[in-house]
PDB file of N, CA and C in Angstrom:
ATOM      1  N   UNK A   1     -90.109-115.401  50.140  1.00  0.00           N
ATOM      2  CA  UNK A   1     -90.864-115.433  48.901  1.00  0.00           C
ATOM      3  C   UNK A   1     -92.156-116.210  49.156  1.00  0.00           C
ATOM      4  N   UNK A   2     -93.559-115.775  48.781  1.00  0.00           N
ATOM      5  CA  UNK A   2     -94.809-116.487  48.784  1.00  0.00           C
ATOM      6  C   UNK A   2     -95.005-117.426  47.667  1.00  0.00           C
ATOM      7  N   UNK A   3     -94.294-117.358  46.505  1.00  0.00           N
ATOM      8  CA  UNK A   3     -94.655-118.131  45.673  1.00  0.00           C
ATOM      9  C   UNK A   3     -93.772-118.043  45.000  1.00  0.00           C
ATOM     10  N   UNK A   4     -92.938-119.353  44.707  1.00  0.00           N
ATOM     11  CA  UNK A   4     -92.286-120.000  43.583  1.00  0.00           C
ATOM     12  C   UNK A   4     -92.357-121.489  42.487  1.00  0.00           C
ATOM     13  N   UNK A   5     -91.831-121.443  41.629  1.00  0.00           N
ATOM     14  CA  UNK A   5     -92.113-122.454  40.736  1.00  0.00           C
ATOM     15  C   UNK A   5     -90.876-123.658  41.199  1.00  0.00           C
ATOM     16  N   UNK A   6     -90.914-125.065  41.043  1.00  0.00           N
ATOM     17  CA  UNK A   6     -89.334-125.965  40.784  1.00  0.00           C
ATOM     18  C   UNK A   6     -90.318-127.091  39.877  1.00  0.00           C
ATOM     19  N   UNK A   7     -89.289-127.358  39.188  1.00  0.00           N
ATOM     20  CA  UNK A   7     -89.197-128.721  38.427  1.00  0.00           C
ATOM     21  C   UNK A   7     -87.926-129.674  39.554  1.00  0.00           C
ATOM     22  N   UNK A   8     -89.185-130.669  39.382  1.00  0.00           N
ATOM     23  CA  UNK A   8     -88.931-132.092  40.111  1.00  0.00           C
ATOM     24  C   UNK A   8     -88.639-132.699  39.535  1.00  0.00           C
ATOM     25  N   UNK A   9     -88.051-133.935  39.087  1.00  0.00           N
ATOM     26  CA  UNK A   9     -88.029-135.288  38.748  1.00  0.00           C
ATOM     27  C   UNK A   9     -88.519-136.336  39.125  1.00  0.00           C
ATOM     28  N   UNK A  10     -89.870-136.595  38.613  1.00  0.00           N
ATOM     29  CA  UNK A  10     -90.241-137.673  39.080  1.00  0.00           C
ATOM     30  C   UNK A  10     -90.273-138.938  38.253  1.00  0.00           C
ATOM     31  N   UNK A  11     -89.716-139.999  38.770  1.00  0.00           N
ATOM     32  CA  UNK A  11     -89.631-141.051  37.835  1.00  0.00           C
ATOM     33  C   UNK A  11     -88.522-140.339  36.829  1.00  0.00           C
ATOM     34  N   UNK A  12     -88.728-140.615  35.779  1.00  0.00           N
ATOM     35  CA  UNK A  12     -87.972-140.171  34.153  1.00  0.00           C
ATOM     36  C   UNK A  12     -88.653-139.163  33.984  1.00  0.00           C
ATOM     37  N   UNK A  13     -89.536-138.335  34.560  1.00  0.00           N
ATOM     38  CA  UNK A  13     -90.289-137.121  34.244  1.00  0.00           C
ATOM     39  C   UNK A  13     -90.105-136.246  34.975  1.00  0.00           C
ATOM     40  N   UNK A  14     -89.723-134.446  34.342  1.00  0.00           N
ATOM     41  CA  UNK A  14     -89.982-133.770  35.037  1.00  0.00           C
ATOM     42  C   UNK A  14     -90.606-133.236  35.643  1.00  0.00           C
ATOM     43  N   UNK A  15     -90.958-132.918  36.257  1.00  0.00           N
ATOM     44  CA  UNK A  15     -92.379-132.376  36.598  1.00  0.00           C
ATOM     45  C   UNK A  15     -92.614-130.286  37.083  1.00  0.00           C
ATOM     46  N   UNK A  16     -93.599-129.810  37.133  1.00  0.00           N
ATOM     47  CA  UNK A  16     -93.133-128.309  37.278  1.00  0.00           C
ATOM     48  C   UNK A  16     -94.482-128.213  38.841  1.00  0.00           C
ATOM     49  N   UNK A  17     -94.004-128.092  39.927  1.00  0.00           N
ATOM     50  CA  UNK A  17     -94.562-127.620  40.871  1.00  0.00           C
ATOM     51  C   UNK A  17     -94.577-126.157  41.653  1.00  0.00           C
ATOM     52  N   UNK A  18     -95.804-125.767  41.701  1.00  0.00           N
ATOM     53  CA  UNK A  18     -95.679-124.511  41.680  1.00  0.00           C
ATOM     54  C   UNK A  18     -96.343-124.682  43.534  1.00  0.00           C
ATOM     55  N   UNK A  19     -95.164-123.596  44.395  1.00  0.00           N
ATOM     56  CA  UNK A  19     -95.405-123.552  45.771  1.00  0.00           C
ATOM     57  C   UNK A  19     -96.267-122.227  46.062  1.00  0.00           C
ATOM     58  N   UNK A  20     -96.623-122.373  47.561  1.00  0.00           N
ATOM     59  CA  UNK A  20     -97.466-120.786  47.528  1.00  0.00           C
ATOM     60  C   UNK A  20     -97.624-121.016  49.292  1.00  0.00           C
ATOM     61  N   UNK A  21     -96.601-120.084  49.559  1.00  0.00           N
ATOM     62  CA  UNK A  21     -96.648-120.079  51.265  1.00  0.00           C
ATOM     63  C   UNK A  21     -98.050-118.985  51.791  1.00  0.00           C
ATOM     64  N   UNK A  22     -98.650-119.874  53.108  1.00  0.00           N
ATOM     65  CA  UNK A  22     -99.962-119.608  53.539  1.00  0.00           C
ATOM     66  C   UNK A  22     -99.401-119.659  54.886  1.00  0.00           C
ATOM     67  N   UNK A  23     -99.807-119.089  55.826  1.00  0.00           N
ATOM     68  CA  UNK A  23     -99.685-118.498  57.042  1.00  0.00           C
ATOM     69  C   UNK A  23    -101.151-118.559  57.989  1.00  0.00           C
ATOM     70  N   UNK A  24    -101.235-119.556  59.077  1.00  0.00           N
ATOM     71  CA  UNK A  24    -102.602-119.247  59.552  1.00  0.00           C
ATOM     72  C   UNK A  24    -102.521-119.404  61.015  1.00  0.00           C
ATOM     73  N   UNK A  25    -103.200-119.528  61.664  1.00  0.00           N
ATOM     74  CA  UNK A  25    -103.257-119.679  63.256  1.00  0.00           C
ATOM     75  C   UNK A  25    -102.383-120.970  63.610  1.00  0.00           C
ATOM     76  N   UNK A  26    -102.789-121.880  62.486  1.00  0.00           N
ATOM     77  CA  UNK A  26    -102.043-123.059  63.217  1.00  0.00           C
ATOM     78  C   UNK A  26    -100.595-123.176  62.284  1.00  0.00           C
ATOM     79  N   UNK A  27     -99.840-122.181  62.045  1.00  0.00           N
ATOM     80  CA  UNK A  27     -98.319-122.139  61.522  1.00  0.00           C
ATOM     81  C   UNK A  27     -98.311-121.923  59.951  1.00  0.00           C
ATOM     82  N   UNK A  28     -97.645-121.986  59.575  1.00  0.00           N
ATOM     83  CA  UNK A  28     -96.961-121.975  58.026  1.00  0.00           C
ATOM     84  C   UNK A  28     -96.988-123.142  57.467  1.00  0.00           C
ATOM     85  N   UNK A  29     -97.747-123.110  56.184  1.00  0.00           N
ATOM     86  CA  UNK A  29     -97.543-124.448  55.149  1.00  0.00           C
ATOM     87  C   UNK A  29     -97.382-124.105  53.815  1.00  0.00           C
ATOM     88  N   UNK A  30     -96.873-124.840  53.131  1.00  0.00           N
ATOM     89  CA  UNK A  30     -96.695-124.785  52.029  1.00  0.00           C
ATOM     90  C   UNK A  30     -98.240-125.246  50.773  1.00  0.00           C
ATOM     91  N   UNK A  31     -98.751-124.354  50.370  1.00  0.00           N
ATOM     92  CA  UNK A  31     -99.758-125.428  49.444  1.00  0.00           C
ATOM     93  C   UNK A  31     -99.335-125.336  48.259  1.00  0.00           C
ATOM     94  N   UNK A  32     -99.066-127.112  47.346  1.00  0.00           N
ATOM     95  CA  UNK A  32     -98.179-126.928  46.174  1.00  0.00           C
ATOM     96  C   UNK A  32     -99.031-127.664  45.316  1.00  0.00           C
ATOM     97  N   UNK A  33     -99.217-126.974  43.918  1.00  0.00           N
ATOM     98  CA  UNK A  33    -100.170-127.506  42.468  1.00  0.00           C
ATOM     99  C   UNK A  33     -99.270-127.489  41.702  1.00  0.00           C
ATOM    100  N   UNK A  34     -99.628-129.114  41.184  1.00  0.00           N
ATOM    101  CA  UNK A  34     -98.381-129.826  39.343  1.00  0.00           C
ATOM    102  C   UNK A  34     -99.859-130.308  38.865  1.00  0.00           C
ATOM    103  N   UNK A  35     -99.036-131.466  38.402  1.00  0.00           N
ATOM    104  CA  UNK A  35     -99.998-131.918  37.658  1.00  0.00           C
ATOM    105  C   UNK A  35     -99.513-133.358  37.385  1.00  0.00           C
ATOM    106  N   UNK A  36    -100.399-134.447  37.524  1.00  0.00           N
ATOM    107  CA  UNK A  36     -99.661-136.077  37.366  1.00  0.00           C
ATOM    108  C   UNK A  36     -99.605-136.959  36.356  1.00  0.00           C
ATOM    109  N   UNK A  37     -99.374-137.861  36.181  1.00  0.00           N
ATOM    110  CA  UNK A  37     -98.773-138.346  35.352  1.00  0.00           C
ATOM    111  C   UNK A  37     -99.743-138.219  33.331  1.00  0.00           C
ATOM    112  N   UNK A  38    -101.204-138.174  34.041  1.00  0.00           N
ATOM    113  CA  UNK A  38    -102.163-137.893  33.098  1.00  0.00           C
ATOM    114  C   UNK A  38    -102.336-136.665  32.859  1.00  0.00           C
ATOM    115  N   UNK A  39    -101.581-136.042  33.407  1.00  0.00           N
ATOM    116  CA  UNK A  39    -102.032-134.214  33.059  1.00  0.00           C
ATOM    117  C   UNK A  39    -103.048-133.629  34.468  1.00  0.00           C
ATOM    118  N   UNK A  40    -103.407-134.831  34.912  1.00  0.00           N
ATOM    119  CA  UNK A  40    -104.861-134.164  35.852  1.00  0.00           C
ATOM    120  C   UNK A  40    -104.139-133.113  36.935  1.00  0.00           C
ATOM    121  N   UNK A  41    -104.595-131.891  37.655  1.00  0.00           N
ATOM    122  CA  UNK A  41    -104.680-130.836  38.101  1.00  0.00           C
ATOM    123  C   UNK A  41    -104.282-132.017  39.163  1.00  0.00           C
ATOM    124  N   UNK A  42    -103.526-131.814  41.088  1.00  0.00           N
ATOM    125  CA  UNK A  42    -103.359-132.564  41.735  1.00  0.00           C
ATOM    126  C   UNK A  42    -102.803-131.391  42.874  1.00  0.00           C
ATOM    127  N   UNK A  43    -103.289-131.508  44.026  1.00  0.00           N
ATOM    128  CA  UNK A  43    -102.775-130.460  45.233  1.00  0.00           C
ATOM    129  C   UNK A  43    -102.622-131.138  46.599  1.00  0.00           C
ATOM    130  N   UNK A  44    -101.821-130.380  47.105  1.00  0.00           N
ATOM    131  CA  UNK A  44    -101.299-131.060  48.277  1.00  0.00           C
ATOM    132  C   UNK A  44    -100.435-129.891  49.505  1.00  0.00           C
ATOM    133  N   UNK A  45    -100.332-130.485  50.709  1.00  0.00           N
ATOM    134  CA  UNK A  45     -99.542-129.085  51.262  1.00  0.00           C
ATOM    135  C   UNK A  45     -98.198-129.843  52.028  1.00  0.00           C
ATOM    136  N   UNK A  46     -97.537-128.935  52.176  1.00  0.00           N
ATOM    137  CA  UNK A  46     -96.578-129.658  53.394  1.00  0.00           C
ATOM    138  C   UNK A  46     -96.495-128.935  54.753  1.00  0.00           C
ATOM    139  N   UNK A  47     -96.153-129.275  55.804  1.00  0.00           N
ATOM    140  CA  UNK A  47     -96.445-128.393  56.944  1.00  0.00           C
ATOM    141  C   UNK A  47     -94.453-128.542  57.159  1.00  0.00           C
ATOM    142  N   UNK A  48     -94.287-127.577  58.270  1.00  0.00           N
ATOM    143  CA  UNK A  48     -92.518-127.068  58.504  1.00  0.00           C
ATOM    144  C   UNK A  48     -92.400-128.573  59.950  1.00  0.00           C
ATOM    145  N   UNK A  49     -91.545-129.522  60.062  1.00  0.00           N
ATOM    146  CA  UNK A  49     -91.372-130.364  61.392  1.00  0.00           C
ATOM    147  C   UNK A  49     -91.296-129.459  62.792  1.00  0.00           C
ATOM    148  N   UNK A  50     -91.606-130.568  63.419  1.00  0.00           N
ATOM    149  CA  UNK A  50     -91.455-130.080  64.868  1.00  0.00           C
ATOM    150  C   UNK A  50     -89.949-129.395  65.166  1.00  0.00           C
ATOM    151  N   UNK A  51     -89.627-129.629  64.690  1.00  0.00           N
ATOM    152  CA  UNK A  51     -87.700-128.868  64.811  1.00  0.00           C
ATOM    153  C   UNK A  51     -87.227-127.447  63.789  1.00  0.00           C
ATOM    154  N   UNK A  52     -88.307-127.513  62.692  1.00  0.00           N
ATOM    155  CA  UNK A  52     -88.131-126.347  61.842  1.00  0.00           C
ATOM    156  C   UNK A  52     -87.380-126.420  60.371  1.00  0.00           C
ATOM    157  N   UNK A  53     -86.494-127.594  60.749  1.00  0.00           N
ATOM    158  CA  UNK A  53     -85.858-128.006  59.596  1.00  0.00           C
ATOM    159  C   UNK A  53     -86.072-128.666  58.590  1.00  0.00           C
ATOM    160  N   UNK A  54     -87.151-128.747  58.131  1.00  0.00           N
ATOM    161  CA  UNK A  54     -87.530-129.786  57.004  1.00  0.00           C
ATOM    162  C   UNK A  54     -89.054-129.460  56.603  1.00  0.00           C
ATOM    163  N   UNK A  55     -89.507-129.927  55.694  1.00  0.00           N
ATOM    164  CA  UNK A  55     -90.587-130.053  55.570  1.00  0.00           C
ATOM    165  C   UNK A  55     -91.625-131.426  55.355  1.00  0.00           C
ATOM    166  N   UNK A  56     -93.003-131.286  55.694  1.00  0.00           N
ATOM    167  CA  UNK A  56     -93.421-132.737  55.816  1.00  0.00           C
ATOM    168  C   UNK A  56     -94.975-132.666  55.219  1.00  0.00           C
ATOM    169  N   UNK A  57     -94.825-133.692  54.185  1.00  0.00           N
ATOM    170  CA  UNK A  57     -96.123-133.610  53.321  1.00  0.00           C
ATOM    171  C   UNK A  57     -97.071-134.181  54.569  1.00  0.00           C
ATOM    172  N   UNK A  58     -98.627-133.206  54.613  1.00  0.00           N
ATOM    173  CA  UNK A  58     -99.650-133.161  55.160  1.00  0.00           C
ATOM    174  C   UNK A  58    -100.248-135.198  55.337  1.00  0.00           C
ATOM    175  N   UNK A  59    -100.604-135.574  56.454  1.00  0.00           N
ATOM    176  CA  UNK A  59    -101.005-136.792  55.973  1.00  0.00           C
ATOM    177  C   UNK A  59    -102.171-137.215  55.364  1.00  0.00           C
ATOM    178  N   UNK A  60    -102.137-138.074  54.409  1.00  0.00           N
ATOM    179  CA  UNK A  60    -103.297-138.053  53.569  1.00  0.00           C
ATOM    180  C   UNK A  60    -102.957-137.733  52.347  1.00  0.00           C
ATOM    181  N   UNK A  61    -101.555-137.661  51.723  1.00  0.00           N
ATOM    182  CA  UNK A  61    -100.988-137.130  50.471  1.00  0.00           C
ATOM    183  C   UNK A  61    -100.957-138.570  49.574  1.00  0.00           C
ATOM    184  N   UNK A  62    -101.071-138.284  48.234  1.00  0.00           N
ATOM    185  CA  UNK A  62    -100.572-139.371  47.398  1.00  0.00           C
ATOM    186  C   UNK A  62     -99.601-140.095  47.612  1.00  0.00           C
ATOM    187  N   UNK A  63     -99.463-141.270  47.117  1.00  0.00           N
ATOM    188  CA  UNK A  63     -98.137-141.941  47.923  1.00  0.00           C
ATOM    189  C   UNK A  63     -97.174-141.744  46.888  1.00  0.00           C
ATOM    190  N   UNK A  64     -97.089-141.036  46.001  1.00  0.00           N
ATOM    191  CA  UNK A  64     -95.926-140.906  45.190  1.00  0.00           C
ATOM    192  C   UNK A  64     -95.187-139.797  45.345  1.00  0.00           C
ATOM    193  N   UNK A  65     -96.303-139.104  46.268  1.00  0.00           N
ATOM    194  CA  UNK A  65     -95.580-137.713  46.704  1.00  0.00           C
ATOM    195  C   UNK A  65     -94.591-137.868  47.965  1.00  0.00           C
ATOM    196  N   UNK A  66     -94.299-139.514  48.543  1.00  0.00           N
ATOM    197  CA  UNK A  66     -93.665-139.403  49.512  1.00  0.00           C
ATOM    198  C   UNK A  66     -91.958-139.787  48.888  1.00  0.00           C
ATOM    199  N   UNK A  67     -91.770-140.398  47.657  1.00  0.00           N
ATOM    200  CA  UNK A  67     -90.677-140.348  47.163  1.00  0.00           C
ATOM    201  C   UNK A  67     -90.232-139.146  46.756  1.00  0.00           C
ATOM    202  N   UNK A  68     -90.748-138.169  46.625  1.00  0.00           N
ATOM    203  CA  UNK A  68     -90.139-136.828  46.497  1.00  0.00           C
ATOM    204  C   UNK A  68     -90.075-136.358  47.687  1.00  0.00           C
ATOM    205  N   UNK A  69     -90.666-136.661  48.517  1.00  0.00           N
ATOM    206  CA  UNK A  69     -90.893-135.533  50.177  1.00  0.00           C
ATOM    207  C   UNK A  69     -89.832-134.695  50.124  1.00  0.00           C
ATOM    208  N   UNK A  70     -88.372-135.464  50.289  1.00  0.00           N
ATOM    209  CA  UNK A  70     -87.089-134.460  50.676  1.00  0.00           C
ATOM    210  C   UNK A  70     -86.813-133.595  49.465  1.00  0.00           C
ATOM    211  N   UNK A  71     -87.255-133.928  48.317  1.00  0.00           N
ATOM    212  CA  UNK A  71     -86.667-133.050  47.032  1.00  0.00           C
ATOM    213  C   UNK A  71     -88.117-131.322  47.361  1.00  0.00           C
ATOM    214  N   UNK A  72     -89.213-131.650  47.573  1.00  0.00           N
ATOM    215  CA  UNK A  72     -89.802-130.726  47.734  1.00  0.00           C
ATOM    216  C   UNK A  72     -89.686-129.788  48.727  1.00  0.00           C
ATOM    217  N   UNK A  73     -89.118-130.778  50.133  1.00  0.00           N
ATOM    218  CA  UNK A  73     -88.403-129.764  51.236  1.00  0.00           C
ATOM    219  C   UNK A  73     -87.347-129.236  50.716  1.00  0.00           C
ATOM    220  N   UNK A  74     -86.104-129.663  50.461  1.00  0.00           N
ATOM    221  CA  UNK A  74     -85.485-129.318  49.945  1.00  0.00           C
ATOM    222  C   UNK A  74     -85.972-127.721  49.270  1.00  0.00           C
ATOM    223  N   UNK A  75     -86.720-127.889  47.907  1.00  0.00           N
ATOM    224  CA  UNK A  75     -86.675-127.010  47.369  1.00  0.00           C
ATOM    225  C   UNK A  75     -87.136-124.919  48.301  1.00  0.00           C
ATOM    226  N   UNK A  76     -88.242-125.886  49.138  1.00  0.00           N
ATOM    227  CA  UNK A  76     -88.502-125.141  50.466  1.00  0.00           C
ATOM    228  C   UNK A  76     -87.502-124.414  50.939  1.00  0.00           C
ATOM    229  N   UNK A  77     -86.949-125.116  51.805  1.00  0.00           N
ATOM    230  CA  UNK A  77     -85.667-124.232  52.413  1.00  0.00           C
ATOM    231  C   UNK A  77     -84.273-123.988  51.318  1.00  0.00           C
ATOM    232  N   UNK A  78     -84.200-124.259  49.851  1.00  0.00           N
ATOM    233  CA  UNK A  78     -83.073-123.824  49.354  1.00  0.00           C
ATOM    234  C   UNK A  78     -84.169-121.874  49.055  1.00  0.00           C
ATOM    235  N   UNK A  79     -85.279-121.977  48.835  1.00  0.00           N
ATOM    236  CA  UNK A  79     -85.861-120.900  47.952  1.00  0.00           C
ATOM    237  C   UNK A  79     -85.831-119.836  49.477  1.00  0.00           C
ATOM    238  N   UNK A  80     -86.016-120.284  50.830  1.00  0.00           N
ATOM    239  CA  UNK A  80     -86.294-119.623  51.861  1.00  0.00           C
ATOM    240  C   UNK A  80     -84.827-118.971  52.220  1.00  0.00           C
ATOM    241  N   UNK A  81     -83.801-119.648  51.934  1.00  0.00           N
ATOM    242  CA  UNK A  81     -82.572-119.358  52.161  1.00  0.00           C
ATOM    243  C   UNK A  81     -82.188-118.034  51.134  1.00  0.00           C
ATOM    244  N   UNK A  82     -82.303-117.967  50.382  1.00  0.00           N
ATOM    245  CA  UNK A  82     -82.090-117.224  49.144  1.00  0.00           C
ATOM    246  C   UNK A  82     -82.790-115.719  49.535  1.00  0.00           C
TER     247      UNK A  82
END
């Protein structure tokens, strides 16, 4: 699938992140748009690990996006599995 939606939990909030798989010379990433705690528009990507199994927010990401890291991989490989 190129594009799916998940609601996260972040903090006491849900949150709705919408994924969109991109494909380029240098591998497969994920680029994913929500929106934070103020409403503001907010983007970010994750790239696949050196092993294949996981996914890993790009460096240079918000730091709140690293308490979710595994819930967004996660959502990655549950939607890739399917």
């Amino acid at each position: 699938m190129n594009q799916f939606s998940k609601t996260i939990a972040v903090g006491t909030e849900d949150r709705l992140f919408q994924f969109t798989r991109i494909e380029n010379v240098n591998g497969v990433k994920f680029f994913i748009t929500s929106k934070d705690l103020s409403q503001k528009p907010i983007s970010f990507s994750l790239k696949q690990n050196e092993h294949g199994l996981n996914w890993k927010l790009v460096p240079g990401s918000l730091r709140w996006l690293y308490d979710i890291e595994q819930e967004l991989s996660d959502a990655i490989v549950e939607t890739r599995d399917n």
